[in-house]
Protein backbone atom coordinates (compact mmCIF):
# COMPACT_ATOMS: atom_id res chain seq x y z
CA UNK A 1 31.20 58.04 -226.19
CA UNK A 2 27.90 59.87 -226.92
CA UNK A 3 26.16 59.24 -230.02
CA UNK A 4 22.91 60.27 -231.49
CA UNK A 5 21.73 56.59 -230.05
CA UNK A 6 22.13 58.47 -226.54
CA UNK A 7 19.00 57.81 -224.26
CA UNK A 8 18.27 58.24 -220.95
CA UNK A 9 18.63 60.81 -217.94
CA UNK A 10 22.50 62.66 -217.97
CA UNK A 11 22.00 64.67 -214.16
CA UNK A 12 23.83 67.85 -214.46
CA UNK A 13 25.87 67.77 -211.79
CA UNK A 14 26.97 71.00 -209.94
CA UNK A 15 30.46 72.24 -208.44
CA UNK A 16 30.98 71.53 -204.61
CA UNK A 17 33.13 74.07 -202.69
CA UNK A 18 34.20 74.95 -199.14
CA UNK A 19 32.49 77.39 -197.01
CA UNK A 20 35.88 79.07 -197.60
CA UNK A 21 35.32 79.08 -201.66
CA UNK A 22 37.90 76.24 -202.27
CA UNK A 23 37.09 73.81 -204.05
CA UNK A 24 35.41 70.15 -202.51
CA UNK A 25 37.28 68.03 -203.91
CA UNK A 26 35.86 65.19 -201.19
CA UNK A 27 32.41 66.09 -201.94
CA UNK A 28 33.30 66.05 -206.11
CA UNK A 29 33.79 61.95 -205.62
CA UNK A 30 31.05 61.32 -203.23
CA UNK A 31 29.00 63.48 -205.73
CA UNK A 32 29.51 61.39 -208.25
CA UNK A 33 28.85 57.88 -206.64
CA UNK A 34 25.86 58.97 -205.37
CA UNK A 35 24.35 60.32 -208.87
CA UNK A 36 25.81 56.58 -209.94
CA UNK A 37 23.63 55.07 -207.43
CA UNK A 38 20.25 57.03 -208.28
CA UNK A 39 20.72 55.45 -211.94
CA UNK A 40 21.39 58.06 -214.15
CA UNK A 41 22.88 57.15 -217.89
CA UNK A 42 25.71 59.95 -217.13
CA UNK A 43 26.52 63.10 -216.00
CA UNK A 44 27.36 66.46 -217.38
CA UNK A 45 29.73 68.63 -215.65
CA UNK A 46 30.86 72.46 -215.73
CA UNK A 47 27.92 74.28 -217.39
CA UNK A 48 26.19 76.54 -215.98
CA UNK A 49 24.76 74.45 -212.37
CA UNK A 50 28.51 73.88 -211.83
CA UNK A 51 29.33 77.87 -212.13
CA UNK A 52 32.16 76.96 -214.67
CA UNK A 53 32.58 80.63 -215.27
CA UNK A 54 33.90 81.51 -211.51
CA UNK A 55 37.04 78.24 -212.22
CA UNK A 56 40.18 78.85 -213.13
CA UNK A 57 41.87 76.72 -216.07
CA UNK A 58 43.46 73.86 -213.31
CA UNK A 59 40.34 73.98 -211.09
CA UNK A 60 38.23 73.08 -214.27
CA UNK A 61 41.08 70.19 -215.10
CA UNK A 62 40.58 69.30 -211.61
CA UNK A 63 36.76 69.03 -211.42
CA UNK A 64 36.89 66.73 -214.87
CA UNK A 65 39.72 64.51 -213.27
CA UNK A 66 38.06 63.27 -210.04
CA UNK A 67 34.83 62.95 -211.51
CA UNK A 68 35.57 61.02 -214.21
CA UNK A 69 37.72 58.71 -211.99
CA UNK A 70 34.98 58.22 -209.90
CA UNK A 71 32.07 57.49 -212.77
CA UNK A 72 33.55 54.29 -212.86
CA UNK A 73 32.60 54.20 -216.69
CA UNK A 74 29.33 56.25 -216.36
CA UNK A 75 29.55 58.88 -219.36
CA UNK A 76 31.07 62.17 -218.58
CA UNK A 77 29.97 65.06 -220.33
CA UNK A 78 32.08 68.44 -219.94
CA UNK A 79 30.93 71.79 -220.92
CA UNK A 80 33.61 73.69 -222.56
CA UNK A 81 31.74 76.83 -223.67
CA UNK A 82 33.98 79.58 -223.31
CA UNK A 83 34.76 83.48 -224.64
CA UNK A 84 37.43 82.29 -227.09
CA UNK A 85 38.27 78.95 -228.89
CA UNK A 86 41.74 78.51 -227.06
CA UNK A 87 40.38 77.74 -223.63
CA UNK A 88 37.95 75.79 -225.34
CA UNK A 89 40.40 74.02 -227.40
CA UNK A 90 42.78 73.28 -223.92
CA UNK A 91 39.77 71.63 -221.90
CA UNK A 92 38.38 69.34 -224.10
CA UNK A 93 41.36 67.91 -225.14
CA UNK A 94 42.30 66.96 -221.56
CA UNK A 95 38.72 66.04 -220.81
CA UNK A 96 38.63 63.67 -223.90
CA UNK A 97 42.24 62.24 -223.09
CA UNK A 98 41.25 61.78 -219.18
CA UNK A 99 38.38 59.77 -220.65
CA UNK A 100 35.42 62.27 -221.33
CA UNK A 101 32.30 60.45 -223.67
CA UNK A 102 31.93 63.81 -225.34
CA UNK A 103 31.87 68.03 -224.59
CA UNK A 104 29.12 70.41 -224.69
CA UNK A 105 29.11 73.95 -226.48
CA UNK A 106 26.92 77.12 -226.60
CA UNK A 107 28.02 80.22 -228.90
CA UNK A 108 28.62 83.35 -226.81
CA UNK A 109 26.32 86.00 -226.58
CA UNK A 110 27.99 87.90 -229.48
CA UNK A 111 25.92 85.80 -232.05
CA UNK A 112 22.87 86.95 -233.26
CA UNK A 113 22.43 85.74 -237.17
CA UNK A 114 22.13 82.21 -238.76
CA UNK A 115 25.12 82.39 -240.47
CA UNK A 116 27.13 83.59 -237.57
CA UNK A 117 25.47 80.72 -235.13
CA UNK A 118 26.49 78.16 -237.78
CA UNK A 119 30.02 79.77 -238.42
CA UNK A 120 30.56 79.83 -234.75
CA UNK A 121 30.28 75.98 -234.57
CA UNK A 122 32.23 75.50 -237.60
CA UNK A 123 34.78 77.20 -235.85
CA UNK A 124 35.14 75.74 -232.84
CA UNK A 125 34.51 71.95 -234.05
CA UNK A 126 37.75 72.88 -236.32
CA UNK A 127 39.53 74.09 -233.14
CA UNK A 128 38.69 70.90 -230.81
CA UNK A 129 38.67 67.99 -233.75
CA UNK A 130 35.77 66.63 -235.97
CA UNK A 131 36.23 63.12 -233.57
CA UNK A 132 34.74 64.89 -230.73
CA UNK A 133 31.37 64.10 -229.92
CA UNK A 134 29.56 67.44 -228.93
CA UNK A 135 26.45 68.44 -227.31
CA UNK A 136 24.69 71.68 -229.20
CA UNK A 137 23.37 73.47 -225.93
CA UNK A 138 20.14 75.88 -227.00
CA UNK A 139 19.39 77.64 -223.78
CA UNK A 140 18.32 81.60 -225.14
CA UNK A 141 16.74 82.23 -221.71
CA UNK A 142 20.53 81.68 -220.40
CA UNK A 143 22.89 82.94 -223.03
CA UNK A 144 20.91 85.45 -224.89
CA UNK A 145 21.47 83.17 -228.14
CA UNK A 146 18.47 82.50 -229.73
CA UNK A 147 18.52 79.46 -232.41
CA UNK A 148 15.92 78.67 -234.45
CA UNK A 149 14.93 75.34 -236.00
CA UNK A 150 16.42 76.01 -239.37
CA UNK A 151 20.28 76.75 -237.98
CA UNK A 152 19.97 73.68 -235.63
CA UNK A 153 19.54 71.93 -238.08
CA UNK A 154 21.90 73.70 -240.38
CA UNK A 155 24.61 73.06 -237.65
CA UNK A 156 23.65 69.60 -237.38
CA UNK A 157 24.34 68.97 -241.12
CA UNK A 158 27.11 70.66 -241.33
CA UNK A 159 29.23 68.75 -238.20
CA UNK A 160 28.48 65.29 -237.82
CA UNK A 161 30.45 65.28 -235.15
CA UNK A 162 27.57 66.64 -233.11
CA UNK A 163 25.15 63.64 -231.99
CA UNK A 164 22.90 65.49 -229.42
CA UNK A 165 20.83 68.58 -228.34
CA UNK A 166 20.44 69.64 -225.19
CA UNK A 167 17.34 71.61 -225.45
CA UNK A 168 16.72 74.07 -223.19
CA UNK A 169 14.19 76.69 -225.87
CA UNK A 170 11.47 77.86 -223.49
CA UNK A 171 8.51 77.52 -224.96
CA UNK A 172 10.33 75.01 -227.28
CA UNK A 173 8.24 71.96 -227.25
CA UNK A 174 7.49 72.69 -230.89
CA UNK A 175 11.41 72.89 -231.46
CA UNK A 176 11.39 68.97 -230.71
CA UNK A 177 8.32 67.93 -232.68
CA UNK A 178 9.82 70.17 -235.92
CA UNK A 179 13.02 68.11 -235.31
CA UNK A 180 11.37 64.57 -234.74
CA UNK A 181 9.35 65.62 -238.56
CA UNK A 182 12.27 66.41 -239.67
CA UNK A 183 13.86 63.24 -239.46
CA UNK A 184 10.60 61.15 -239.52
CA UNK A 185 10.41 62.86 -243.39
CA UNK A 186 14.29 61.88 -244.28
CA UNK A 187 15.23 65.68 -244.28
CA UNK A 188 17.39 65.67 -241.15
CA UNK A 189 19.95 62.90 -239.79
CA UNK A 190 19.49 61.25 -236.23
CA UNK A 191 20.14 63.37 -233.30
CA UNK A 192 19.46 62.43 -229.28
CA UNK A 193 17.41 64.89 -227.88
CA UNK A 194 18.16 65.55 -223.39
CA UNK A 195 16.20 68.46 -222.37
CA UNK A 196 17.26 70.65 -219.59
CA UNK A 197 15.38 73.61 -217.66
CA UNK A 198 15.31 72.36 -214.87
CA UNK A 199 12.76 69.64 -215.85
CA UNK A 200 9.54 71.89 -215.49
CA UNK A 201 8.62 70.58 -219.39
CA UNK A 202 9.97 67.23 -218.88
CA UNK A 203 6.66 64.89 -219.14
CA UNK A 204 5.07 67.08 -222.13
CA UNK A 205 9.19 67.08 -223.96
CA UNK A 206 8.97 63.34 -223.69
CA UNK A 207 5.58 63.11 -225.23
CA UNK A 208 6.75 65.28 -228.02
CA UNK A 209 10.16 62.59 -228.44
CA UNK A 210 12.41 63.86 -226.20
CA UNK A 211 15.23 60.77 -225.60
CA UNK A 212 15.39 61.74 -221.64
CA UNK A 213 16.61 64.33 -219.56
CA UNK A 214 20.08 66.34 -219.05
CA UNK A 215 19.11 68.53 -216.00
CA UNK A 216 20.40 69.12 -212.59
CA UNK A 217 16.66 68.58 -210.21
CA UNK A 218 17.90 67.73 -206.85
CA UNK A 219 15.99 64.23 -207.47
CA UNK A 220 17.36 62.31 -210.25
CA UNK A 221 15.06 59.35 -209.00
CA UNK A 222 12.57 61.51 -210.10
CA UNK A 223 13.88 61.96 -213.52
CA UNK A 224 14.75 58.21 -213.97
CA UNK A 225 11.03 57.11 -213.28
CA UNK A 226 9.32 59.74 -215.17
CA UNK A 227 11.59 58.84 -218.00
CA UNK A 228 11.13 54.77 -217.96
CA UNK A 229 7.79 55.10 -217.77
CA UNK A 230 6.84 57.53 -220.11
CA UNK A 231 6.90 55.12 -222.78
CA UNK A 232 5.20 52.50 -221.00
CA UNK A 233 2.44 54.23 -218.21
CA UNK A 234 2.20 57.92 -219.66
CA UNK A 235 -0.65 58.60 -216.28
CA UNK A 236 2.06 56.96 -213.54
CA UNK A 237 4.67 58.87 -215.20
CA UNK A 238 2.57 62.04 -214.77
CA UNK A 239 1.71 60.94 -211.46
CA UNK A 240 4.92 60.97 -210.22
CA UNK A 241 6.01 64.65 -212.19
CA UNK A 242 3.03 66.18 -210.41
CA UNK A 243 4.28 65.40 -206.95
CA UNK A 244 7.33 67.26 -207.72
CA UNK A 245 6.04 70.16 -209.46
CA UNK A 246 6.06 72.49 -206.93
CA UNK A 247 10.07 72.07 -205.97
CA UNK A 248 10.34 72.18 -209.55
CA UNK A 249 8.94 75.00 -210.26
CA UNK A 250 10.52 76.84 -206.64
CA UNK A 251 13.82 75.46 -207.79
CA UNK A 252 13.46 77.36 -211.27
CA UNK A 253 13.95 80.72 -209.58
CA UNK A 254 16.36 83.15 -211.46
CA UNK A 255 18.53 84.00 -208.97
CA UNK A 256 18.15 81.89 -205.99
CA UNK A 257 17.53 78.81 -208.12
CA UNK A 258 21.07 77.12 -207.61
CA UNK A 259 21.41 78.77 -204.26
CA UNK A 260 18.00 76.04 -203.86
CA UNK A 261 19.04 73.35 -205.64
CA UNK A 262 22.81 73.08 -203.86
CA UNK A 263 20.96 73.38 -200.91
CA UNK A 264 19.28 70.29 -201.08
CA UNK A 265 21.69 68.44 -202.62
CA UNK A 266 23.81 68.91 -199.35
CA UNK A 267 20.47 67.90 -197.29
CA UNK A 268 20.45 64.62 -199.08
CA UNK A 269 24.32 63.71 -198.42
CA UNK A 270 25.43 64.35 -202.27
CA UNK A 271 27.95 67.30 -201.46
CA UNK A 272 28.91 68.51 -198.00
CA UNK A 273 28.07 72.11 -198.09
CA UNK A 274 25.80 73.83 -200.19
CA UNK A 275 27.87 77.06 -200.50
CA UNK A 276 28.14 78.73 -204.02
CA UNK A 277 31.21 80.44 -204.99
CA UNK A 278 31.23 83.78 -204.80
CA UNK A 279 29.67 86.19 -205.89
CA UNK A 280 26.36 83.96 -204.97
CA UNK A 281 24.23 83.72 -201.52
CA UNK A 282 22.89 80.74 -200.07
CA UNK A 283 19.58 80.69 -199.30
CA UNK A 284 17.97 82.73 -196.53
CA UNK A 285 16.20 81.60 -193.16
CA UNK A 286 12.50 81.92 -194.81
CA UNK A 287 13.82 80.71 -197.75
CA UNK A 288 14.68 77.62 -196.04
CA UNK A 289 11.39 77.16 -194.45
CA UNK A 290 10.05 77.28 -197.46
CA UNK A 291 12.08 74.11 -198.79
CA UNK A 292 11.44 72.24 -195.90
CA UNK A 293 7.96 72.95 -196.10
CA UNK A 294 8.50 71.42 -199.73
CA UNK A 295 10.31 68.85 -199.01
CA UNK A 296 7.60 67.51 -196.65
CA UNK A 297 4.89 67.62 -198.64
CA UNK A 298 7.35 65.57 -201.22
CA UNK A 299 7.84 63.02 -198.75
CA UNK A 300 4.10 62.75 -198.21
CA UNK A 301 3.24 62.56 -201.80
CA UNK A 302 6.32 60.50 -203.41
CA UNK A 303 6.94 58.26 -200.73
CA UNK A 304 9.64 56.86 -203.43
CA UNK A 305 11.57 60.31 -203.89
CA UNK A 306 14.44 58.99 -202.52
CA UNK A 307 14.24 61.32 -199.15
């Protein structure tokens, strides 16, 4: 299970399908062993990389089944944010039985106050049990929901049941150091902190005392080194984060982002196709270029990127 002792890089793992829009269900084990093999601490599955809004009900059963059976222990995260509580109820209670180490939740774009952020927590850790480790997901840029310190750590208080943030605030690096004071001052219990978009804050988040990274780059070599050795070689950490920056930053596109990132994921071997369900494009002919233009100057720069 997850716990506020969490540490480490969790790679957010996206959902493989057919060029005909099926699901991969080949590429959803071969996924997963090769995440296994770059390292990571775990893997989170059906947020927003793994376009959990285009599955139905049994598809999203499906995707939690054969990855888990292929973590071979690794800690499975699943994303059960949802409209209403029932669907949210159903799918973590089969991703906990088939072995899940814990869900992750955003309120819907309905909620705008404090009270109604906190109440909207309340409610749905009453729906899926107070023994379910959760993951409070704070990505405004993404769901419209914007949640200040104060209610984090209101929700935090109020449902010890949930043991990590995945932060995702943009600019939000102040959002970590309030928390770390916070806690430092005996005012707020433990909490792991993984922080998402895309990694394009990740060295500056773990100066601030960020625990690691939950994020779907198409390196997660990348994410393990920067990690480890931020608190031992802050400079070789940064190092290493510079040489990326620039896929970073191309892979943090609105739009075209996961289009990118899929893309390259299928390049290195992880899924077979990089097709995204529809609606959703893959990438165009220049846009192509482009990555493999990026990629090469990787290569040349990170000898170690796992190309």
């Amino acid at each position: 299970m997850i716990s506020a002792e969490t540490r480490g890089v969790f790679a957010i793992a996206p959902t493989p399908f057919l060029p005909s829009g099926a699901l991969d269900m080949a590429s959803l084990g071969r996924m997963t062993e090769r995440y296994r093999d770059c390292g990571v601490d775990g893997l989170t599955i059906l947020g927003i990389m793994g376009e959990a809004q285009k599955l139905e009900p049994e598809e999203s059963l499906a995707v939690v089944r054969e990855v888990i059976a292929h973590a071979q222990g690794l800690p499975v995260v699943v994303g059960i944010s949802a409209p209403g509580f029932a669907a949210m109820k159903r799918l973590s209670a089969a991703a906990m039985e088939m072995g899940a180490a814990g869900v992750m939740m955003t309120p819907p774009a309905a909620m705008r106050s404090d009270d109604q952020i906190a109440g909207w927590f309340s409610g749905a850790v009453a729906q899926i049990g107070g023994d379910v480790p959760f993951v409070l997901q704070d990505h405004p840029t993404a769901t419209g929901v914007v949640m200040s310190n104060a209610v984090i750590r209101r929700v935090v208080d109020e449902n010890p049941s949930c043991v990590m943030l995945k932060h995702e605030d943009w600019p939000g690096l102040e959002k970590i150091s309030a928390i770390r004071r916070w806690q430092a001052e005996g005012e707020m219990r433990a909490l792991s902190i993984l922080c998402g978009n895309g990694a394009l804050f990740l060295d500056m988040e773990m100066a601030r005392g960020a625990d690691g990274a939950m994020t779907g780059y198409a390196f997660p070599e990348m994410l393990r080194r920067v990690v480890d050795l931020s608190v031992s070689d802050r400079d070789a950490a940064q190092d290493i984060y510079d040489a990326h920056l620039p896929l970073l930053r191309y892979e943090h596109q609105p739009g075209v982002g996961l289009a990118v990132r899929k893309h390259i994921l299928a390049r290195r071997g992880f899924i077979a196709h990089g097709d995204l369900r529809a609606p959703g494009a893959g990438p165009s002919e220049a846009t192509r270029a482009e990555i493999d233009y990026l990629l090469a100057r990787l290569a040349a720069r990170d000898p170690g990127c796992g190309l």
